[in-house]
Protein backbone atom coordinates (compact mmCIF):
# COMPACT_ATOMS: atom_id res chain seq x y z
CA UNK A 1 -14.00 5.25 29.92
CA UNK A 2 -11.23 3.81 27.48
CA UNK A 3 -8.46 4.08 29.68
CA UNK A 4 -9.93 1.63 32.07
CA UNK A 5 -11.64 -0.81 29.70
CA UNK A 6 -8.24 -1.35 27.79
CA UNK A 7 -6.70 -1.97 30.97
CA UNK A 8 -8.45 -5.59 30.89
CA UNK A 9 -6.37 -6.44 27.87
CA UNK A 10 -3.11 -8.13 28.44
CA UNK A 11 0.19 -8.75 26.25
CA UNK A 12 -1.36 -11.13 24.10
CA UNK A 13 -3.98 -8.65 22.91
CA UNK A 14 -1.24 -7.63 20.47
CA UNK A 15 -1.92 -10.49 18.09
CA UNK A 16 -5.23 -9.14 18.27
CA UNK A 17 -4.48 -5.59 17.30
CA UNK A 18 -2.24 -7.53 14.84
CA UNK A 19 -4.79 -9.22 13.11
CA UNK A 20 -6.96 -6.04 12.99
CA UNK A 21 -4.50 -4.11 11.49
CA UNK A 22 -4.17 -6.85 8.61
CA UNK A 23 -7.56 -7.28 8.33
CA UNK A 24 -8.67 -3.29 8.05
CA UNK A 25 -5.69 -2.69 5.50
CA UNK A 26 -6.71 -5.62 3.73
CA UNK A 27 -10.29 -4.48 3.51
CA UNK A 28 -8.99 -1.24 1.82
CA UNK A 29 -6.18 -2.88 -0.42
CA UNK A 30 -9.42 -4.89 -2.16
CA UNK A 31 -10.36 -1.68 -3.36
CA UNK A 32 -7.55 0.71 -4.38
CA UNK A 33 -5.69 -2.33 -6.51
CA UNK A 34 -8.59 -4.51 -6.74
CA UNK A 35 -10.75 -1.59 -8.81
CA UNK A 36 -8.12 -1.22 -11.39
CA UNK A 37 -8.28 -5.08 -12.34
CA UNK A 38 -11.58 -4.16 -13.72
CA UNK A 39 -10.40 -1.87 -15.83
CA UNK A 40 -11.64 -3.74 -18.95
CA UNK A 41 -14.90 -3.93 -18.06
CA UNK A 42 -14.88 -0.43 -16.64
CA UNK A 43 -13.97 1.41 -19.51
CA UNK A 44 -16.88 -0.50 -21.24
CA UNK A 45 -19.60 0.24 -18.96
CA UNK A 46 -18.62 3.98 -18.40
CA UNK A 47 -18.06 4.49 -22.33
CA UNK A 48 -14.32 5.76 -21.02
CA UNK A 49 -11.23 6.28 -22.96
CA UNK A 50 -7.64 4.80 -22.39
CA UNK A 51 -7.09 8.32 -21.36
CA UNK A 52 -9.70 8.79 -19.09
CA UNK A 53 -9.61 4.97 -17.28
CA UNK A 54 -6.30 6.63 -16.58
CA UNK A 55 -7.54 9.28 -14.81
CA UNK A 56 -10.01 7.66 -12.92
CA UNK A 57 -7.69 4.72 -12.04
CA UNK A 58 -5.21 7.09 -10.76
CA UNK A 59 -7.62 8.93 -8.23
CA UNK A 60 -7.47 6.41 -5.44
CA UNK A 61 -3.85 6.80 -5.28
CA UNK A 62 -4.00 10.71 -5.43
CA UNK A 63 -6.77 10.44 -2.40
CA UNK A 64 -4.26 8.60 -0.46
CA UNK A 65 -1.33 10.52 -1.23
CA UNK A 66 -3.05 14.01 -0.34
CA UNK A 67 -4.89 13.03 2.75
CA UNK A 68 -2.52 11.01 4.49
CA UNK A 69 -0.12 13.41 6.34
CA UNK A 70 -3.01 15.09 8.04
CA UNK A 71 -4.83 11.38 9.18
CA UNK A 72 -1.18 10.65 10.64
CA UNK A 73 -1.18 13.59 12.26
CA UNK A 74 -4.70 13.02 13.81
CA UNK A 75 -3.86 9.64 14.49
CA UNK A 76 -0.93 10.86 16.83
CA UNK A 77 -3.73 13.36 18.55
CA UNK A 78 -6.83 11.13 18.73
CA UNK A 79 -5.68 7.88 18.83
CA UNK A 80 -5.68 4.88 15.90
CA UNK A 81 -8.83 3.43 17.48
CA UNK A 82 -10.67 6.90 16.97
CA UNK A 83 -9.36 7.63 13.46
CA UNK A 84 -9.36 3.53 12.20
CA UNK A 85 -12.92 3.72 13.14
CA UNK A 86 -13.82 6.76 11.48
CA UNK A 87 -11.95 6.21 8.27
CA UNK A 88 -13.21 2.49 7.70
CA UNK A 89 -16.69 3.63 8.76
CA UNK A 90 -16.74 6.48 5.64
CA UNK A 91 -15.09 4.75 3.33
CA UNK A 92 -17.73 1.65 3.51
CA UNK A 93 -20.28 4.95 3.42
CA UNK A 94 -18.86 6.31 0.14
CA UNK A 95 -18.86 2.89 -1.61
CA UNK A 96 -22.17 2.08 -0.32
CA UNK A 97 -22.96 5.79 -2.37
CA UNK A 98 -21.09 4.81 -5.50
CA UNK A 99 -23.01 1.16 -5.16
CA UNK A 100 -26.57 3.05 -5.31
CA UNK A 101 -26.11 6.08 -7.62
CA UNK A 102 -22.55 5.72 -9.66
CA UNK A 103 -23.55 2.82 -11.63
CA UNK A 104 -24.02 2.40 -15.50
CA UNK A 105 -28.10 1.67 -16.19
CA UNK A 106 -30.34 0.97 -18.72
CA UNK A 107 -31.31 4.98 -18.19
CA UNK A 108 -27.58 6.20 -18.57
CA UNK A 109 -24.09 6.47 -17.55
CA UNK A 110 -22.64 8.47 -14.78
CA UNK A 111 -20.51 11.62 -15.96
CA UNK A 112 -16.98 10.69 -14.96
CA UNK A 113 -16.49 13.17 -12.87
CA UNK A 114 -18.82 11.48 -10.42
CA UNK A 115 -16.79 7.81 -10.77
CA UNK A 116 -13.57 9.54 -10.52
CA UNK A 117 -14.65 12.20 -7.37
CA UNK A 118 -16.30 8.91 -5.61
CA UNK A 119 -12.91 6.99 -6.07
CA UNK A 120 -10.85 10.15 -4.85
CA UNK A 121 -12.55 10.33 -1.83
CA UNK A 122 -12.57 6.45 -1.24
CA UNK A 123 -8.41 7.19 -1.31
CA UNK A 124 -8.78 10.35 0.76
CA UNK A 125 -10.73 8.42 3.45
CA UNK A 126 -9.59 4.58 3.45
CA UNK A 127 -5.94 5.96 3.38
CA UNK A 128 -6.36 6.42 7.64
CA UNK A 129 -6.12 2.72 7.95
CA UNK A 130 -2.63 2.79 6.71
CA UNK A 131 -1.14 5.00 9.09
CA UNK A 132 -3.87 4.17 12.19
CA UNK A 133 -3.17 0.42 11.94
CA UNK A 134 0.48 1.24 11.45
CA UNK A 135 0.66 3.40 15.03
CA UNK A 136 -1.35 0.97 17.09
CA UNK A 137 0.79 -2.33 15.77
CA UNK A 138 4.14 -0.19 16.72
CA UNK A 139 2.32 0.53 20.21
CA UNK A 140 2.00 -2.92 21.11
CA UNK A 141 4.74 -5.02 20.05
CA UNK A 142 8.34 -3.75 21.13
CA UNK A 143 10.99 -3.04 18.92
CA UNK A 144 12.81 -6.69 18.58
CA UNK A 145 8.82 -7.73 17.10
CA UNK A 146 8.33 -4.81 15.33
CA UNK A 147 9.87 -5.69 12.03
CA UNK A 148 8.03 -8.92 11.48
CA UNK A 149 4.64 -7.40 13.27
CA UNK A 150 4.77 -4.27 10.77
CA UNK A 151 5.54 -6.91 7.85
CA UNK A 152 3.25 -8.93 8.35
CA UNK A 153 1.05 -5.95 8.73
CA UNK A 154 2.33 -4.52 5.47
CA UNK A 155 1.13 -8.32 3.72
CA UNK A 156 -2.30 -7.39 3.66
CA UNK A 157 -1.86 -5.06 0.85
CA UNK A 158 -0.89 -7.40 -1.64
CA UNK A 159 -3.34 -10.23 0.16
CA UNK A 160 -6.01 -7.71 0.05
CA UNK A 161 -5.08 -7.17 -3.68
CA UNK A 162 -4.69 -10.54 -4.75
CA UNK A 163 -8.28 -10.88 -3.11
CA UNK A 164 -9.82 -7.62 -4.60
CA UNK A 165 -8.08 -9.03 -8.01
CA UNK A 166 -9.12 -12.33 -8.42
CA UNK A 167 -12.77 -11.13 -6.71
CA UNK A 168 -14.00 -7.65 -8.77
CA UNK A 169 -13.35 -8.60 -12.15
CA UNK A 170 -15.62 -11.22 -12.07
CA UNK A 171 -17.79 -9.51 -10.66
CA UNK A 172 -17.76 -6.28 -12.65
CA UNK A 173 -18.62 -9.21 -15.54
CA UNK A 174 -21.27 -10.95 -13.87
CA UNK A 175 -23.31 -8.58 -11.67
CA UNK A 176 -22.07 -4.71 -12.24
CA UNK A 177 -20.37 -2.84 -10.76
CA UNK A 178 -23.15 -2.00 -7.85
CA UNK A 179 -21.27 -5.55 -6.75
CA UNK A 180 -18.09 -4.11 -7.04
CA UNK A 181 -18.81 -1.09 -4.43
CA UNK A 182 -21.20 -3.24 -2.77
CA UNK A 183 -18.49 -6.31 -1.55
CA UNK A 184 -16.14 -3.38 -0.88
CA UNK A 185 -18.27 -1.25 1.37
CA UNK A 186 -19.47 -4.17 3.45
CA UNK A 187 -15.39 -5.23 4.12
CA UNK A 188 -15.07 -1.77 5.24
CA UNK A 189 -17.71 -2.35 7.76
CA UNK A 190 -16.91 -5.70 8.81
CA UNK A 191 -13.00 -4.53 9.50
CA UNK A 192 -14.82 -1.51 11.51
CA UNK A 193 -17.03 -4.03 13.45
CA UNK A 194 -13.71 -5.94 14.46
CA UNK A 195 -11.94 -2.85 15.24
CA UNK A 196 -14.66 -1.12 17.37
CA UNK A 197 -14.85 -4.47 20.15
CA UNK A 198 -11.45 -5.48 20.00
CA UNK A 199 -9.04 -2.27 19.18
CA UNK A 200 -7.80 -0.72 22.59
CA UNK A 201 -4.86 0.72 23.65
CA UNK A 202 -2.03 -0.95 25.71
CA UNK A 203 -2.89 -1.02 29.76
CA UNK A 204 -0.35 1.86 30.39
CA UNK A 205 3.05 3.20 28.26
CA UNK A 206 5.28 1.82 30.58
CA UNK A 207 3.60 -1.20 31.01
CA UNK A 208 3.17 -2.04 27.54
CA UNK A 209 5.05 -4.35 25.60
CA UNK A 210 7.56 -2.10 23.54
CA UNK A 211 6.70 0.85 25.73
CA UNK A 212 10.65 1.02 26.71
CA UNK A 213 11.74 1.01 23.34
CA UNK A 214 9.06 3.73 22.71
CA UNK A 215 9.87 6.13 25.37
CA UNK A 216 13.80 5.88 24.37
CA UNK A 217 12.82 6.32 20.44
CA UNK A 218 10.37 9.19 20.96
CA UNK A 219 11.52 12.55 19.52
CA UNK A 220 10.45 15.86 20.73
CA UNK A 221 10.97 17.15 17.70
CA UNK A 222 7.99 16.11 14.51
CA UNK A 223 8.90 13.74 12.58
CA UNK A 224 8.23 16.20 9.57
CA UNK A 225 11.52 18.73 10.78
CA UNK A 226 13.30 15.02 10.67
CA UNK A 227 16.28 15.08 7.97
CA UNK A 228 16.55 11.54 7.99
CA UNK A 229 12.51 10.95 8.04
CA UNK A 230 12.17 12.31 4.86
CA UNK A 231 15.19 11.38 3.09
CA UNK A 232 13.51 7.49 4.05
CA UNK A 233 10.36 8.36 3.01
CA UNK A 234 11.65 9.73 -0.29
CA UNK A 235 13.15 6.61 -1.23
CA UNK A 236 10.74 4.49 -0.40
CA UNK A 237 8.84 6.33 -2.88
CA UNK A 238 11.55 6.22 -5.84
CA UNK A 239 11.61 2.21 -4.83
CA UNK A 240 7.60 2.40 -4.92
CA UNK A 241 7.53 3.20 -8.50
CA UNK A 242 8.81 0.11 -10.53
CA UNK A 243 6.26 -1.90 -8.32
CA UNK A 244 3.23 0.26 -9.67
CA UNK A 245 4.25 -0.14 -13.17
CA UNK A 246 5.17 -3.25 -12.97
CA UNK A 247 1.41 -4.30 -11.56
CA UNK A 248 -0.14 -1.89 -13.96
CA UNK A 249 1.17 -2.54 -16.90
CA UNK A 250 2.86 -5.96 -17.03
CA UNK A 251 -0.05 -7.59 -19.31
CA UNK A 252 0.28 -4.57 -21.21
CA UNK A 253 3.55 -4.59 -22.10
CA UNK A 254 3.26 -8.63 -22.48
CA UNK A 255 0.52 -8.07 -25.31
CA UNK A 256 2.17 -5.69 -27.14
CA UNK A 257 5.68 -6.51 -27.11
CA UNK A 258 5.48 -10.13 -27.03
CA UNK A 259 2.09 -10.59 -27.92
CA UNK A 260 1.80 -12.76 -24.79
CA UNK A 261 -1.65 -13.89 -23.64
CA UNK A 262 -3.75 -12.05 -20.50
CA UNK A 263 -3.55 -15.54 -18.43
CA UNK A 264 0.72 -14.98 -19.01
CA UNK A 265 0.54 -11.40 -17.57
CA UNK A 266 -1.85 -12.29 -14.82
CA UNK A 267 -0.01 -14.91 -13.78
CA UNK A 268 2.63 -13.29 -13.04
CA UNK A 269 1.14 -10.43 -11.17
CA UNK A 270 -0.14 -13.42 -8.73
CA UNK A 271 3.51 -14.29 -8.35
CA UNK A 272 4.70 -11.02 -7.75
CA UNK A 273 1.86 -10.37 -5.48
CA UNK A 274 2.64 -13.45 -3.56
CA UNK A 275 6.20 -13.56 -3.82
CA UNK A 276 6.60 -10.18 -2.49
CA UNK A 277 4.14 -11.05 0.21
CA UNK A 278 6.40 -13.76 1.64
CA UNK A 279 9.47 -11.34 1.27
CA UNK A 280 8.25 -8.97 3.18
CA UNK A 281 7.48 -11.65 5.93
CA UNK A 282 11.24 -13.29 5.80
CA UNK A 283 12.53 -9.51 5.74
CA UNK A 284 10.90 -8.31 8.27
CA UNK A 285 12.00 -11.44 10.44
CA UNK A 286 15.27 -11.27 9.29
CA UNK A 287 15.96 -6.91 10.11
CA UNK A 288 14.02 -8.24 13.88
CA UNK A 289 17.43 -10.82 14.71
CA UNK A 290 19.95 -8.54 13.15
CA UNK A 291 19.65 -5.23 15.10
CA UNK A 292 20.56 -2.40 13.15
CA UNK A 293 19.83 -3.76 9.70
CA UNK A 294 16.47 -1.86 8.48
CA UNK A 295 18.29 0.72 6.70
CA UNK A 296 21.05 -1.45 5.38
CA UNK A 297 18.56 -3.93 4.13
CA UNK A 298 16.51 -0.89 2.55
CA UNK A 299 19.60 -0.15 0.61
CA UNK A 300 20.46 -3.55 -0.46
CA UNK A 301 17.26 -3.32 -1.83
CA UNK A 302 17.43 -0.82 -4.22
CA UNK A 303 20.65 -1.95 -5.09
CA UNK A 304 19.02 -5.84 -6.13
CA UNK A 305 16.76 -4.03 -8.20
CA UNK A 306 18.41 -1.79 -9.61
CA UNK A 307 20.38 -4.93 -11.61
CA UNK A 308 17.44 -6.64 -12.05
CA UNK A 309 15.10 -4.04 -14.04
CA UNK A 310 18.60 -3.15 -15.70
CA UNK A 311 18.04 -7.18 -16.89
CA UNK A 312 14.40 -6.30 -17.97
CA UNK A 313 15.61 -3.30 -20.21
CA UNK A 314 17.93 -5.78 -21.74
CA UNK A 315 15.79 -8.28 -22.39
CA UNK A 316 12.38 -6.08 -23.85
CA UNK A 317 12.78 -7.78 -27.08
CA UNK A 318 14.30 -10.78 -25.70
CA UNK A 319 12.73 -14.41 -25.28
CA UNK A 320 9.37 -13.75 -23.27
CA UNK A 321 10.19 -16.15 -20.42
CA UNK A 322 13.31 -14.04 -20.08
CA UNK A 323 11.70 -11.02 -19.50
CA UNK A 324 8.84 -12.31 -17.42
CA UNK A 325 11.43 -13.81 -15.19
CA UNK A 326 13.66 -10.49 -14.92
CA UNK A 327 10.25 -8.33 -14.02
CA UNK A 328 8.88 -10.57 -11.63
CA UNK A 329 12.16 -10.57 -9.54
CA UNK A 330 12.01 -6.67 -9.80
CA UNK A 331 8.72 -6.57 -8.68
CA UNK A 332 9.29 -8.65 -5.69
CA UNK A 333 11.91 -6.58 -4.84
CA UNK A 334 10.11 -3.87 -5.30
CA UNK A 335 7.58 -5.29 -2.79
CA UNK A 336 10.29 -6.75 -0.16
CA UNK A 337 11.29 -3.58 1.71
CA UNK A 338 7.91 -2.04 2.87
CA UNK A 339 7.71 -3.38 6.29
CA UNK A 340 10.98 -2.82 6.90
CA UNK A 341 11.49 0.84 5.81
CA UNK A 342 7.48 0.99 7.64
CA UNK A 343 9.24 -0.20 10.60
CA UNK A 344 12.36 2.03 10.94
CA UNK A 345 10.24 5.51 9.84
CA UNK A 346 8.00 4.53 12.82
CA UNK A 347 11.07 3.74 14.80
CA UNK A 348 12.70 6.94 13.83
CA UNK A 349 9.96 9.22 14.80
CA UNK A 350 9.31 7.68 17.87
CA UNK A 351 6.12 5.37 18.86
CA UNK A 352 3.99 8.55 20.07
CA UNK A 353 4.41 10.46 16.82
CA UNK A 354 4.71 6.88 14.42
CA UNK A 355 1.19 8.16 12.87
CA UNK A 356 2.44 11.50 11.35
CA UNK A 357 5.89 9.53 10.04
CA UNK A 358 3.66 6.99 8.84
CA UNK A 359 1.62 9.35 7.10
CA UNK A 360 4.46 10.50 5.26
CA UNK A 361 5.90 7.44 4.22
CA UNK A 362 2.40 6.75 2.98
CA UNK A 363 2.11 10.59 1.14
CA UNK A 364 5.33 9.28 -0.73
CA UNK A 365 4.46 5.90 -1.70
CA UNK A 366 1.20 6.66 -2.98
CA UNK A 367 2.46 9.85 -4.59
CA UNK A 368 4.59 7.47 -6.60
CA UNK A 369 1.34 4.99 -7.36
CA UNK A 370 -0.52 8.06 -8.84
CA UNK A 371 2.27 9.37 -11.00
CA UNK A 372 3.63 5.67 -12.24
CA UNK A 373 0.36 5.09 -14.22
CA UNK A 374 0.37 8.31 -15.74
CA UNK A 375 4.28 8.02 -16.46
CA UNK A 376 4.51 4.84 -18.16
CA UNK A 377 1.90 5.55 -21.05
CA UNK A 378 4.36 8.34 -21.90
CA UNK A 379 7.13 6.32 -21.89
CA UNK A 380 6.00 3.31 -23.11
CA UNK A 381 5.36 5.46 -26.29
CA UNK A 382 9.34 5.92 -27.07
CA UNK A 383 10.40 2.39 -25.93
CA UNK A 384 9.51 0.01 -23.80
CA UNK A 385 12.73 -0.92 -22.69
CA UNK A 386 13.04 3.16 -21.64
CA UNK A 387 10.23 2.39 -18.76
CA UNK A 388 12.26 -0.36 -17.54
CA UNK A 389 15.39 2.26 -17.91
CA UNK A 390 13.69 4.89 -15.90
CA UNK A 391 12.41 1.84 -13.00
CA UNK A 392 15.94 0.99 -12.21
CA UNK A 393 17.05 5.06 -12.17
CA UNK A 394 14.58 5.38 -10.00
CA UNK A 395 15.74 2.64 -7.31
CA UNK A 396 19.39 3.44 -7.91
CA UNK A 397 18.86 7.26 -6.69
CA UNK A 398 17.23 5.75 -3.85
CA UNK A 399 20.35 3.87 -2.62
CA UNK A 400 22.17 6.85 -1.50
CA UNK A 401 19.10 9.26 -0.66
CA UNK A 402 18.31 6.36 1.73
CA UNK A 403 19.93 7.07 5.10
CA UNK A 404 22.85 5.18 6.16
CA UNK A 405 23.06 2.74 9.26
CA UNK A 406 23.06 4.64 12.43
């Protein structure tokens, strides 16, 4: 039956598919960096430590990281419409769970092994939309869109953030966190509502726009037995970690080394989360005119903020505007080259097998996310200035593990 149903759509259905695919990975972005904005007022309600918000903060990002190989490699079997659906349909399910019986009461508080299995599982099961939305965007728009498509794709996380960040806190204050799950689970089923009427596949593979490009790029061979795949997907996890800490633990580091206020530290997350979202729009644009240029531009990169956290190590004890300024360059940086290296992974592996690349790219990235928080604690210990240290080693080894232009 869905052969000949998604043979009504036509070209222009892509901005469709488009604007699912932003609005599903926006839906899920709410939750795994909207959740840890309410850290405050989580660790009060669950009677947590710093060590144990730690914990539980990190298990969305270990969900992700574990689960999404295999829902790429589903995704390439199935189909994204299949595997979107199912993943956005459980994840509203679990949160809808957490909502009703993971709550602080009057009567008690749940153990945390309860908050942090529910949030695991949220990552294990919202982390399909990444590589789902991913395949189907790459299916519909050929390769000369593809950047700016996947880019603009690749916005909704920090959209979705800025959203989940300025919306759960308040909240988590006001209402409980039964509001927090609640809100989440019902954008899960609104982006699965949207997805199941208007997510279909392209008429036919050689009819469909970027179908051309797809047949030439498509290996035989899986994209995991790919040299090149995972030397990209490796760097783009080195380049993945200043961006975590930076988000994580800017108003930290604000307070205690320059005994900044929270509105200084917030306001510059809002600028990195915004700033990076328009980068990865103009890059994305920019890679789609100059063919070619994706790994180049991943590169470049790394290189850019390599000097620029090198600045932020400099200037830990420096004037606070100094240091604010140097970090929220790095973390746009940091945020710039996702579509892009998105794009070329895809690209690499071939539209028919984009889902189990994209799973790996995601495996990587989020790898990073769950390790970052746990790292810069540690660090942060010694010296300050030696988390900014280890940031910018971290983005120069991924200059040359990067793969070079074709």
């Amino acid at each position: 039956m869905q052969p000949a149903r998604a043979r009504t759509f036509g070209p222009r259905h892509r901005w469709t598919i488009l604007g699912i695919g932003i609005a599903s990975q926006a839906a899920f972005s709410a939750a795994f960096q909207g959740i840890p904005t309410t850290s405050t007022a989580m660790r009060s309600a669950y009677h947590l430590t710093n060590g144990s918000l730690g914990i539980v903060l990190a298990a969305i990002s270990l969900g992700i990281a574990v689960s999404e190989i295999a829902w790429g490699i589903w995704t390439d079997r199935f189909g994204e419409r299949r595997i979107l659906l199912t993943g956005l349909i459980t994840t509203g399910i679990v949160l809808g769970v957490m909502a009703l019986a993971v709550v602080p009461t009057a009567s008690g508080v749940p153990a945390i092994g309860m908050l942090a299995g529910g949030l695991l599982l949220v990552g294990a099961l919202g982390g399909s939309v990444n590589g789902s939305s991913g395949r189907a965007v790459m299916a519909w728009f050929k390769d000369g869109q593809r950047g700016l498509a996947m880019s603009l794709r690749q916005t909704a996380i920090p959209a979705g953030g800025a959203i989940g960040s300025a919306l759960l806190p308040w909240l988590a204050v006001g209402f409980g966190f039964r509001a927090v799950y609640g809100i989440l689970a019902l954008f899960c089923f609104a982006a699965a509502v949207a997805t199941h009427r208007w997510m279909h596949s392209p008429e036919e593979p050689a009819a469909a726009p970027g179908a051309a490009a797809a047949a030439a790029d498509t290996s035989q061979v899986s994209p995991l037995k790919d040299r090149n795949v995972w030397r990209l997907a490796l760097a783009s996890g080195l380049l993945t970690i200043p961006q975590f800490a930076i988000l994580t633990f800017i108003g930290v580091f604000l307070h205690d080394a320059h005994h900044a206020a929270l509105a200084v530290g917030a306001s510059a997350v809002v600028i990195v989360q915004v700033g990076g979202a328009a980068a990865r729009v103009a890059s994305g644009r920019w890679t789609d005119k100059h063919a070619g240029s994706r790994r180049p531009y991943v590169r470049a990169v790394g290189l850019a903020a390599t000097v620029a956290l090198a600045a932020a190590a400099a200037l830990t004890h420096g004037p606070t505007w100094a240091v604010v300024a140097a970090l929220v360059v790095s973390g746009i940086l940091a945020n710039a080259w996702h579509g892009v290296a998105y794009t070329e992974i895809a690209h690499m592996a071939g539209a028919q097998r984009a889902g189990t690349a994209l799973g790996l790219e995601n495996t990587t990235v989020f790898a990073a996310g769950f390790l970052a928080p746990l790292m810069v604690p540690v660090l942060a210990g010694a010296s300050w200035s030696l988390v900014w240290i280890v940031c910018a080693v971290a983005t120069l080894l991924a200059v040359p593990l990067a793969p070079g232009r074709k």
